[in-house]
Each structure stands twice: as structure tokens, then as C-alpha cells.
C-alpha atoms as a PDB file:
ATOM      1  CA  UNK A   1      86.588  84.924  90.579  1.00  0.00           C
ATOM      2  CA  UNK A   2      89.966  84.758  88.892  1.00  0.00           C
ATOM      3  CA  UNK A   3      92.580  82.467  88.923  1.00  0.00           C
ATOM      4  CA  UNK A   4      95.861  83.302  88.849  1.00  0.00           C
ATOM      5  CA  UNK A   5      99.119  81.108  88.622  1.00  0.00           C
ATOM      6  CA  UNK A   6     102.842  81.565  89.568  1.00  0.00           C
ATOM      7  CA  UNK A   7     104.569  82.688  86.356  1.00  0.00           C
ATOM      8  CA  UNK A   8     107.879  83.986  87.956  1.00  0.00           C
ATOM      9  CA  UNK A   9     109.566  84.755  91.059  1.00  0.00           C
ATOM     10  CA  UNK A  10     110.284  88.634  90.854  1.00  0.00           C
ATOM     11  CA  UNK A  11     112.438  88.802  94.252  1.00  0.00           C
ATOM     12  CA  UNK A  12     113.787  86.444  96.501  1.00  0.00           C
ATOM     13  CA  UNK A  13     114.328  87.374 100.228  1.00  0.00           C
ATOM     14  CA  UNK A  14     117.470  88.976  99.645  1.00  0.00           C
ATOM     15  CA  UNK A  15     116.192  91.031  96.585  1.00  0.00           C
ATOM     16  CA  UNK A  16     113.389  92.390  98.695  1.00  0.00           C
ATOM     17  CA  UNK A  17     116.000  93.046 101.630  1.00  0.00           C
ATOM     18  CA  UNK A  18     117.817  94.972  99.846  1.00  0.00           C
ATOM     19  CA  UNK A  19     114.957  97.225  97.722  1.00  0.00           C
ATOM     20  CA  UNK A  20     113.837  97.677 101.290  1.00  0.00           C
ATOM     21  CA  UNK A  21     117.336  99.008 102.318  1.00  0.00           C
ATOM     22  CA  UNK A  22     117.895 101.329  99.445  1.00  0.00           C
ATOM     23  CA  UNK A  23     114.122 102.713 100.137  1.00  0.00           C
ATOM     24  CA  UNK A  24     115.329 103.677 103.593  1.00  0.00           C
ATOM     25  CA  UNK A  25     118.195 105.465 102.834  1.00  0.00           C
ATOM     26  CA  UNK A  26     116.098 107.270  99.972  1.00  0.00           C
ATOM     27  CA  UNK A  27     114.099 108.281 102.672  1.00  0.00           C
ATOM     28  CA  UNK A  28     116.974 109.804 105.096  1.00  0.00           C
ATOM     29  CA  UNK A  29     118.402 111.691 102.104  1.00  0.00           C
ATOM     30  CA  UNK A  30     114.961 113.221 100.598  1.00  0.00           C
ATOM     31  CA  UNK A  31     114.539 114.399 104.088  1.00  0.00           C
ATOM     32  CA  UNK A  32     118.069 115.415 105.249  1.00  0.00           C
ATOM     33  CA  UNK A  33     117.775 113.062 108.417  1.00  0.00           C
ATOM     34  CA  UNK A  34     114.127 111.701 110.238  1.00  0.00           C
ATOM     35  CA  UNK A  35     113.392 115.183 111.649  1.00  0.00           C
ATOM     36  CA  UNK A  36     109.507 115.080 111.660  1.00  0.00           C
ATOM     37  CA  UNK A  37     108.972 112.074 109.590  1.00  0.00           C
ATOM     38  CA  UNK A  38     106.858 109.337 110.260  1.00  0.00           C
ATOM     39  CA  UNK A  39     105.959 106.292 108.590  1.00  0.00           C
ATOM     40  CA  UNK A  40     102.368 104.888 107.669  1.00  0.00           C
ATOM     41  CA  UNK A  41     102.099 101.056 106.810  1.00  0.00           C
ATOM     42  CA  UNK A  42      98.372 100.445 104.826  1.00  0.00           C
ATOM     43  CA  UNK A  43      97.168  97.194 105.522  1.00  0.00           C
ATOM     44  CA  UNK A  44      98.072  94.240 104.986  1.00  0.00           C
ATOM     45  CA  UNK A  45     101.235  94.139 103.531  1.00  0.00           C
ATOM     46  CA  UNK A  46     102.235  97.801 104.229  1.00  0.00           C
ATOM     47  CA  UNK A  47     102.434  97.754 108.063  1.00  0.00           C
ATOM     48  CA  UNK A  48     105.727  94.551 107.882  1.00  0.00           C
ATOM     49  CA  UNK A  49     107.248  96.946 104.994  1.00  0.00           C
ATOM     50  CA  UNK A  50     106.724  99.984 107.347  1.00  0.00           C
ATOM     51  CA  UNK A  51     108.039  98.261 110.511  1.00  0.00           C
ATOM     52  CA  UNK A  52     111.558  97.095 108.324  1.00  0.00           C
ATOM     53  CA  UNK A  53     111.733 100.426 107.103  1.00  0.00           C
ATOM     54  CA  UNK A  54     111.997 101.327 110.299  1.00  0.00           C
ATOM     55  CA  UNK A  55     114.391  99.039 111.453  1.00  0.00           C
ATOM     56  CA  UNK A  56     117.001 100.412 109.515  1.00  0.00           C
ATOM     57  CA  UNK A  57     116.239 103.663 109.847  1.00  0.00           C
ATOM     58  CA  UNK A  58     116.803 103.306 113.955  1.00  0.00           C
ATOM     59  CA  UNK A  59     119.851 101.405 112.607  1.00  0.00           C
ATOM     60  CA  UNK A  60     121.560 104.150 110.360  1.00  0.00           C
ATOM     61  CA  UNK A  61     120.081 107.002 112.120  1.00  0.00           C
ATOM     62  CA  UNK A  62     120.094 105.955 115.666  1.00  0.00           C
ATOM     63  CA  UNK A  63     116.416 107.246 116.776  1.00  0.00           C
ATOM     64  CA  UNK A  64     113.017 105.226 115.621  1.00  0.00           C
ATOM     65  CA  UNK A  65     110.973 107.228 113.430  1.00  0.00           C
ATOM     66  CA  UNK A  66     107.151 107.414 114.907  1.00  0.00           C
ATOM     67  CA  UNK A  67     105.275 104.340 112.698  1.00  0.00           C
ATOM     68  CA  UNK A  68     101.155 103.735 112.525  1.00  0.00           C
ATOM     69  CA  UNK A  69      98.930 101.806 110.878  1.00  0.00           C
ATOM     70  CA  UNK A  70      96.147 102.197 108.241  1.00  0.00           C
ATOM     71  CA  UNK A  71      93.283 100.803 107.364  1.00  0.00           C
ATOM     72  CA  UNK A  72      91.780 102.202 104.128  1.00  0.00           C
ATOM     73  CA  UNK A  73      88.948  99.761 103.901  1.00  0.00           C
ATOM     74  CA  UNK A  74      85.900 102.234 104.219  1.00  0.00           C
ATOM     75  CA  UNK A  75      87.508 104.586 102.211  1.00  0.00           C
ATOM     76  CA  UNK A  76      87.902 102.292  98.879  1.00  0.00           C
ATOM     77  CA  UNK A  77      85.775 103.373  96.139  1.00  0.00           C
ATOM     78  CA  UNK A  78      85.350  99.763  95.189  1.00  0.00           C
ATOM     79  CA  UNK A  79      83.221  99.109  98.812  1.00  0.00           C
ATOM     80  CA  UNK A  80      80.355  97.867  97.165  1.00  0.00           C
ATOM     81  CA  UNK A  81      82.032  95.218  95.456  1.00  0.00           C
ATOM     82  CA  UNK A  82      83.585  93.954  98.305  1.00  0.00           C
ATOM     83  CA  UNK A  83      81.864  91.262 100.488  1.00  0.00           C
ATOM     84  CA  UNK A  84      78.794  91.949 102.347  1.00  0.00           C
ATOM     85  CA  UNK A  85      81.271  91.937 105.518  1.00  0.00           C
ATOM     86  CA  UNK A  86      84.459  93.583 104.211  1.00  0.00           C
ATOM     87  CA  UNK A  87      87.422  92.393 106.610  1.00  0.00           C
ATOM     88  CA  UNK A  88      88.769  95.391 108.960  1.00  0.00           C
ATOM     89  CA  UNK A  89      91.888  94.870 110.152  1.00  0.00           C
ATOM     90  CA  UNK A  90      91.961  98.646 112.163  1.00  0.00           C
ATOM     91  CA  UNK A  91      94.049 101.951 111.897  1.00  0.00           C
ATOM     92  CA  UNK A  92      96.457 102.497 114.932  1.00  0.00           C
ATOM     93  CA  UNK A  93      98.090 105.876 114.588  1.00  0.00           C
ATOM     94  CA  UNK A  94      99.578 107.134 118.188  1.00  0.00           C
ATOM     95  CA  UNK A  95     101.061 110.235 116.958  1.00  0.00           C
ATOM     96  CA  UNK A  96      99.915 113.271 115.817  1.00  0.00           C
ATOM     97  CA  UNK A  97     100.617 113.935 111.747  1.00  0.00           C
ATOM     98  CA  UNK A  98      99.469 117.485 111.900  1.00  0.00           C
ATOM     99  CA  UNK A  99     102.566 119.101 110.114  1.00  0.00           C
ATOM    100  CA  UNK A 100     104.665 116.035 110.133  1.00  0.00           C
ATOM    101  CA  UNK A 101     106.162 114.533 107.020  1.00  0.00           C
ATOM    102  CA  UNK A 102     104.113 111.361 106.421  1.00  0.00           C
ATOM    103  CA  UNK A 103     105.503 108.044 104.448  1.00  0.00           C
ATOM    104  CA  UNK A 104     102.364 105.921 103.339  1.00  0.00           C
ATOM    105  CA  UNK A 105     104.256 102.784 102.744  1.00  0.00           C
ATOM    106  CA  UNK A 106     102.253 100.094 100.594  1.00  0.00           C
ATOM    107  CA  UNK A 107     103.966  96.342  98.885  1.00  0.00           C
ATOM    108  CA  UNK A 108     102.375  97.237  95.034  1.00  0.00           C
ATOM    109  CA  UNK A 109     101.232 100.624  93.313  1.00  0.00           C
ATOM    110  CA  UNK A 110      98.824  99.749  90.896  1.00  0.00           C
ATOM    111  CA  UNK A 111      96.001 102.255  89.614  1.00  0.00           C
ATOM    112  CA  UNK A 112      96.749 104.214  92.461  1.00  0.00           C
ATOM    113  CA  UNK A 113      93.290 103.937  94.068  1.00  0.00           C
ATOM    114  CA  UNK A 114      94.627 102.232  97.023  1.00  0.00           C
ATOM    115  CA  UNK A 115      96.884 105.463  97.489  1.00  0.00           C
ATOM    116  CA  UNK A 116      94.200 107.884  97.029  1.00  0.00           C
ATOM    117  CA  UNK A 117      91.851 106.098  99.770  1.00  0.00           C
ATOM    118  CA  UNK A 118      95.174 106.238 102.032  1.00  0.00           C
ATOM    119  CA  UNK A 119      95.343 109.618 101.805  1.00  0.00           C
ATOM    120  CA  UNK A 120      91.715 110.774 102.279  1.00  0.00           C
ATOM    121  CA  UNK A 121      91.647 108.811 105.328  1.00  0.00           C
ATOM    122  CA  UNK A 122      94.930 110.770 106.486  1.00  0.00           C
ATOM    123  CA  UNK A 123      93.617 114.052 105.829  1.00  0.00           C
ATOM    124  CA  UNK A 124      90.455 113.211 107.765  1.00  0.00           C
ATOM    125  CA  UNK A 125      92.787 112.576 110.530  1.00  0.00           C
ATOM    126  CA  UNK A 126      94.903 115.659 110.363  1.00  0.00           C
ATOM    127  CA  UNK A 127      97.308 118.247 108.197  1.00  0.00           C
ATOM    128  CA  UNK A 128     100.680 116.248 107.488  1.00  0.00           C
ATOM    129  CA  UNK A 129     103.366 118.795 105.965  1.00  0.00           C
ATOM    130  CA  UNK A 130     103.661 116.483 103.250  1.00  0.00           C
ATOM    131  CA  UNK A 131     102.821 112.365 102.443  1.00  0.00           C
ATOM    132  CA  UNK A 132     105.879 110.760 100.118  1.00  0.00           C
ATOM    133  CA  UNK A 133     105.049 107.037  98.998  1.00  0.00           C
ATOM    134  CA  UNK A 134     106.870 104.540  99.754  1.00  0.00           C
ATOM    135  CA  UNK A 135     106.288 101.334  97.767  1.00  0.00           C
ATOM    136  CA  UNK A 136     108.200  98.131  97.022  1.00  0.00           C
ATOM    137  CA  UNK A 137     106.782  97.041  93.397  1.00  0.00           C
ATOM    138  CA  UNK A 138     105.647  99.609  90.703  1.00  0.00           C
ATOM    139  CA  UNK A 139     103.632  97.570  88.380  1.00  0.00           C
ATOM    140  CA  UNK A 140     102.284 100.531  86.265  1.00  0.00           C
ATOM    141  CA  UNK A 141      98.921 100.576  84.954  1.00  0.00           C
ATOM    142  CA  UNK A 142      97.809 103.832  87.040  1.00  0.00           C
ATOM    143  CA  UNK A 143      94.736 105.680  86.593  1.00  0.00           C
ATOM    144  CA  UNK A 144      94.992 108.183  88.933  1.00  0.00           C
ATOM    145  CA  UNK A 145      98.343 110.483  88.525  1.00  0.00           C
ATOM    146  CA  UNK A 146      99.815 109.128  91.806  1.00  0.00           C
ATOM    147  CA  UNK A 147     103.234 108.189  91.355  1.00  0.00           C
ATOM    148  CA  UNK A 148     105.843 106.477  94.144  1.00  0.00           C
ATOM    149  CA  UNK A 149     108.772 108.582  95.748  1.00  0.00           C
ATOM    150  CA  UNK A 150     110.453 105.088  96.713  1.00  0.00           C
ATOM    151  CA  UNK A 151     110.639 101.993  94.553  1.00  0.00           C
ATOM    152  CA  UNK A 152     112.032  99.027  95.263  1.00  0.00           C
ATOM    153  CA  UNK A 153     111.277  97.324  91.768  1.00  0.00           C
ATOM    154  CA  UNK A 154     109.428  99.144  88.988  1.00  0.00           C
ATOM    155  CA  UNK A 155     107.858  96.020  86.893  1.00  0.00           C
ATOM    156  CA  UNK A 156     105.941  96.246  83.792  1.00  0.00           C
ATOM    157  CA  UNK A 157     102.785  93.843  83.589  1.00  0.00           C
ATOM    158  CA  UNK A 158      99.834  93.345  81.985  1.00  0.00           C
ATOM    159  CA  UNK A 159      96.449  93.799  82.865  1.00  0.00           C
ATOM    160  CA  UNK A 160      95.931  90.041  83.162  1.00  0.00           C
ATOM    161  CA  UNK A 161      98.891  89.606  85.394  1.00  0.00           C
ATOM    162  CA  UNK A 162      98.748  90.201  89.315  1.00  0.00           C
ATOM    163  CA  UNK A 163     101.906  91.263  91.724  1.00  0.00           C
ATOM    164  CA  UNK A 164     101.514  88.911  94.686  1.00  0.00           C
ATOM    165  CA  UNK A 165     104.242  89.956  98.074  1.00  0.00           C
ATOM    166  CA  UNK A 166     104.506  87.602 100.223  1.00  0.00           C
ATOM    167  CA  UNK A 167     106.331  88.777 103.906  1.00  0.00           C
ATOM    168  CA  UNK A 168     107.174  86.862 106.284  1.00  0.00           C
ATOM    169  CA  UNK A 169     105.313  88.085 109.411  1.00  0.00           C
ATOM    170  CA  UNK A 170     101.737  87.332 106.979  1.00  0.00           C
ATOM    171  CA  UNK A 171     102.928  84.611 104.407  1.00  0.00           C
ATOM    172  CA  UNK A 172     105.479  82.644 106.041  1.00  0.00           C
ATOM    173  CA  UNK A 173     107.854  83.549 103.560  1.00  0.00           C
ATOM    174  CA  UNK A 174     109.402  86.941 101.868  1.00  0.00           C
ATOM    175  CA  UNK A 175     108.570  86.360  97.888  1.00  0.00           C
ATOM    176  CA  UNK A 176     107.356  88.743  95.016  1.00  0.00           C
ATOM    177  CA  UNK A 177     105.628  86.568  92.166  1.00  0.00           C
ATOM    178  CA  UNK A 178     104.355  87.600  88.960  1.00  0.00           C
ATOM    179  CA  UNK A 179     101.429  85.838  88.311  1.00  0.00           C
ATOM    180  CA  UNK A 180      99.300  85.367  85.023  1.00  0.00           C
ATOM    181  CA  UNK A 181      95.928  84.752  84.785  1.00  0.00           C
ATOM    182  CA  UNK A 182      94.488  81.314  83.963  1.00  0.00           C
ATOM    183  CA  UNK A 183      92.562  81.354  80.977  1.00  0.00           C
ATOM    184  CA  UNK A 184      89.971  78.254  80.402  1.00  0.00           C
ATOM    185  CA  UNK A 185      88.743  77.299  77.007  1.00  0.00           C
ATOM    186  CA  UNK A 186      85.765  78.347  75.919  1.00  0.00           C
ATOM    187  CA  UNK A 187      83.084  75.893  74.785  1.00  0.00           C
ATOM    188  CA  UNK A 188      81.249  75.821  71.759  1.00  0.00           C
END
């Protein structure tokens, strides 16, 4: 197991409030308004994002877009790695996304893997018109050509650096740290 430690803070509280403003009013203007859109948060760290999203949006817009919850764990192509138990922490959708306009909203876009189990699980569940990403730290790195329509904070790492959010609602706190990886010395 790696072991990472705190290198810099990326975004403070009001940093991320404010990424997570801007994001929503990307949103309204891509879409001329919240006709048909919903939001999508992917566990963990996707569902608080999605739910502040959606604050604002009832705030500027006056109507609460239609928000769910997914779980991509049994869709990861990485399952076998996981723990003989992986944790589920369950998928609530309680709207229909046939033909709607779907925002998967995630905290970091990495390779893009996460993404692309996100939306296979989606399309097992339905048709959506379209699925935009939301996401509030582009770290780079991808390998699959998934790309976010919303960024709160595009920040180049390395591949021995981790993004770590930290909300509230999970964490106690609302943080984004960069954080390096702790390299031991070898022995001879």
C-alpha cells in the first residue's frame, strides 16, 4: 500500500465554493436553462458535489433539477484488485434518464476509468439524450479520451502524486490537497 503525504493545499473552502458556483452556471448556459437536465453524483465524493450543484441551481433558476446517485463499484475494471468484499455504498436514481440530459458529477478526473464505468452503468439503466461531466479537479493523466465539460480546477500532477477532496458532509471539512508519495530508502 502507498503512502501519501500532504504536500499542498490546492483549495480552501471558499476556492471550492466558488469552482462549484462557476460549474453551475456553466451548466445553465451549455443548456439554455435546466429543461431536461438532471444531475448524477458517483460515489463518494460525487453525490455532496451533485447535491451543491444543485443548490444553486434551485437558487439561480428557481426549480430543483432531478439529482441521483451512482454507484459504479461492479462496473470498475479494476474489481479484482479490490478487496475480497468491495464496499457498496448503492445507486438511487428516482427518475427516468431515458432522453434526459444527464450530468455525471465526480470530485477528480483522472484516467478516466472511473467515468467510463459511470457511464456503462447509465446506459444499462436507460437512453439519456446526452451525459456532460461535471468535475471539480482535472488532474490529467487520462487514458481513456474522456475529457470534463465542467472544471473547477484543472491541476497538473504527477503520477506519484494523488488529488485528495475532502467535503464536508464525508470529511468534516471542505479541502483539496495535493499529495506526494512517500518514498522510503532502499536498503542495501
Amino acid at each position: 500500500m502507498k503512502e501519501f503525504h500532504e504536500k499542498t493545499v490546492l483549495m480552501d473552502e471558499q476556492g471550492i465554493s466558488r469552482a462549484i458556483i462557476r460549474i453551475a452556471h456553466e451548466i445553465i448556459e451549455k443548456n439554455k436553462g435546466l429543461e431536461n437536465v438532471a444531475l448524477i453524483g458517483i460515489q463518494r465524493r460525487g453525490v455532496p458535489m451533485a447535491d451543491r450543484i444543485a443548490k444553486i441551481l434551485e437558487e439561480v433558476e428557481g426549480k430543483k433539477p432531478d439529482v441521483g446517485i451512482l454507484d459504479i463499484t461492479f462496473y470498475r475494471d479494476d474489481l479484482s484488485t479490490l478487496a475480497a468484499h468491495p464496499v457498496v455504498n448503492g445507486t438511487a436514481l428516482h427518475f427516468n434518464i431515458n432522453d434526459r440530459k444527464i450530468v455525471l458529477v465526480d470530485d477528480v478526473l483522472f484516467t478516466g476509468r472511473t467515468v467510463r464505468a459511470a457511464i456503462e452503468a447509465i446506459f444499462d439503466m436507460g437512453r439519456p439524450a446526452c451525459i456532460q461531466l461535471a468535475t471539480l479537479v482535472d488532474r490529467g493523466h487520462r487514458q481513456l479520451p474522456i475529457r470534463s465539460d465542467y472544471v473547477g480546477k484543472n491541476v497538473p500532477t504527477s503520477t506519484n502524486e494523488m488529488v485528495q477532496v475532502m467535503f464536508s458532509e464525508i470529511d468534516g471539512c471542505d479541502k483539496v490537497v495535493l499529495c506526494e508519495e512517500v518514498k522510503h530508502g532502499t536498503e542495501e
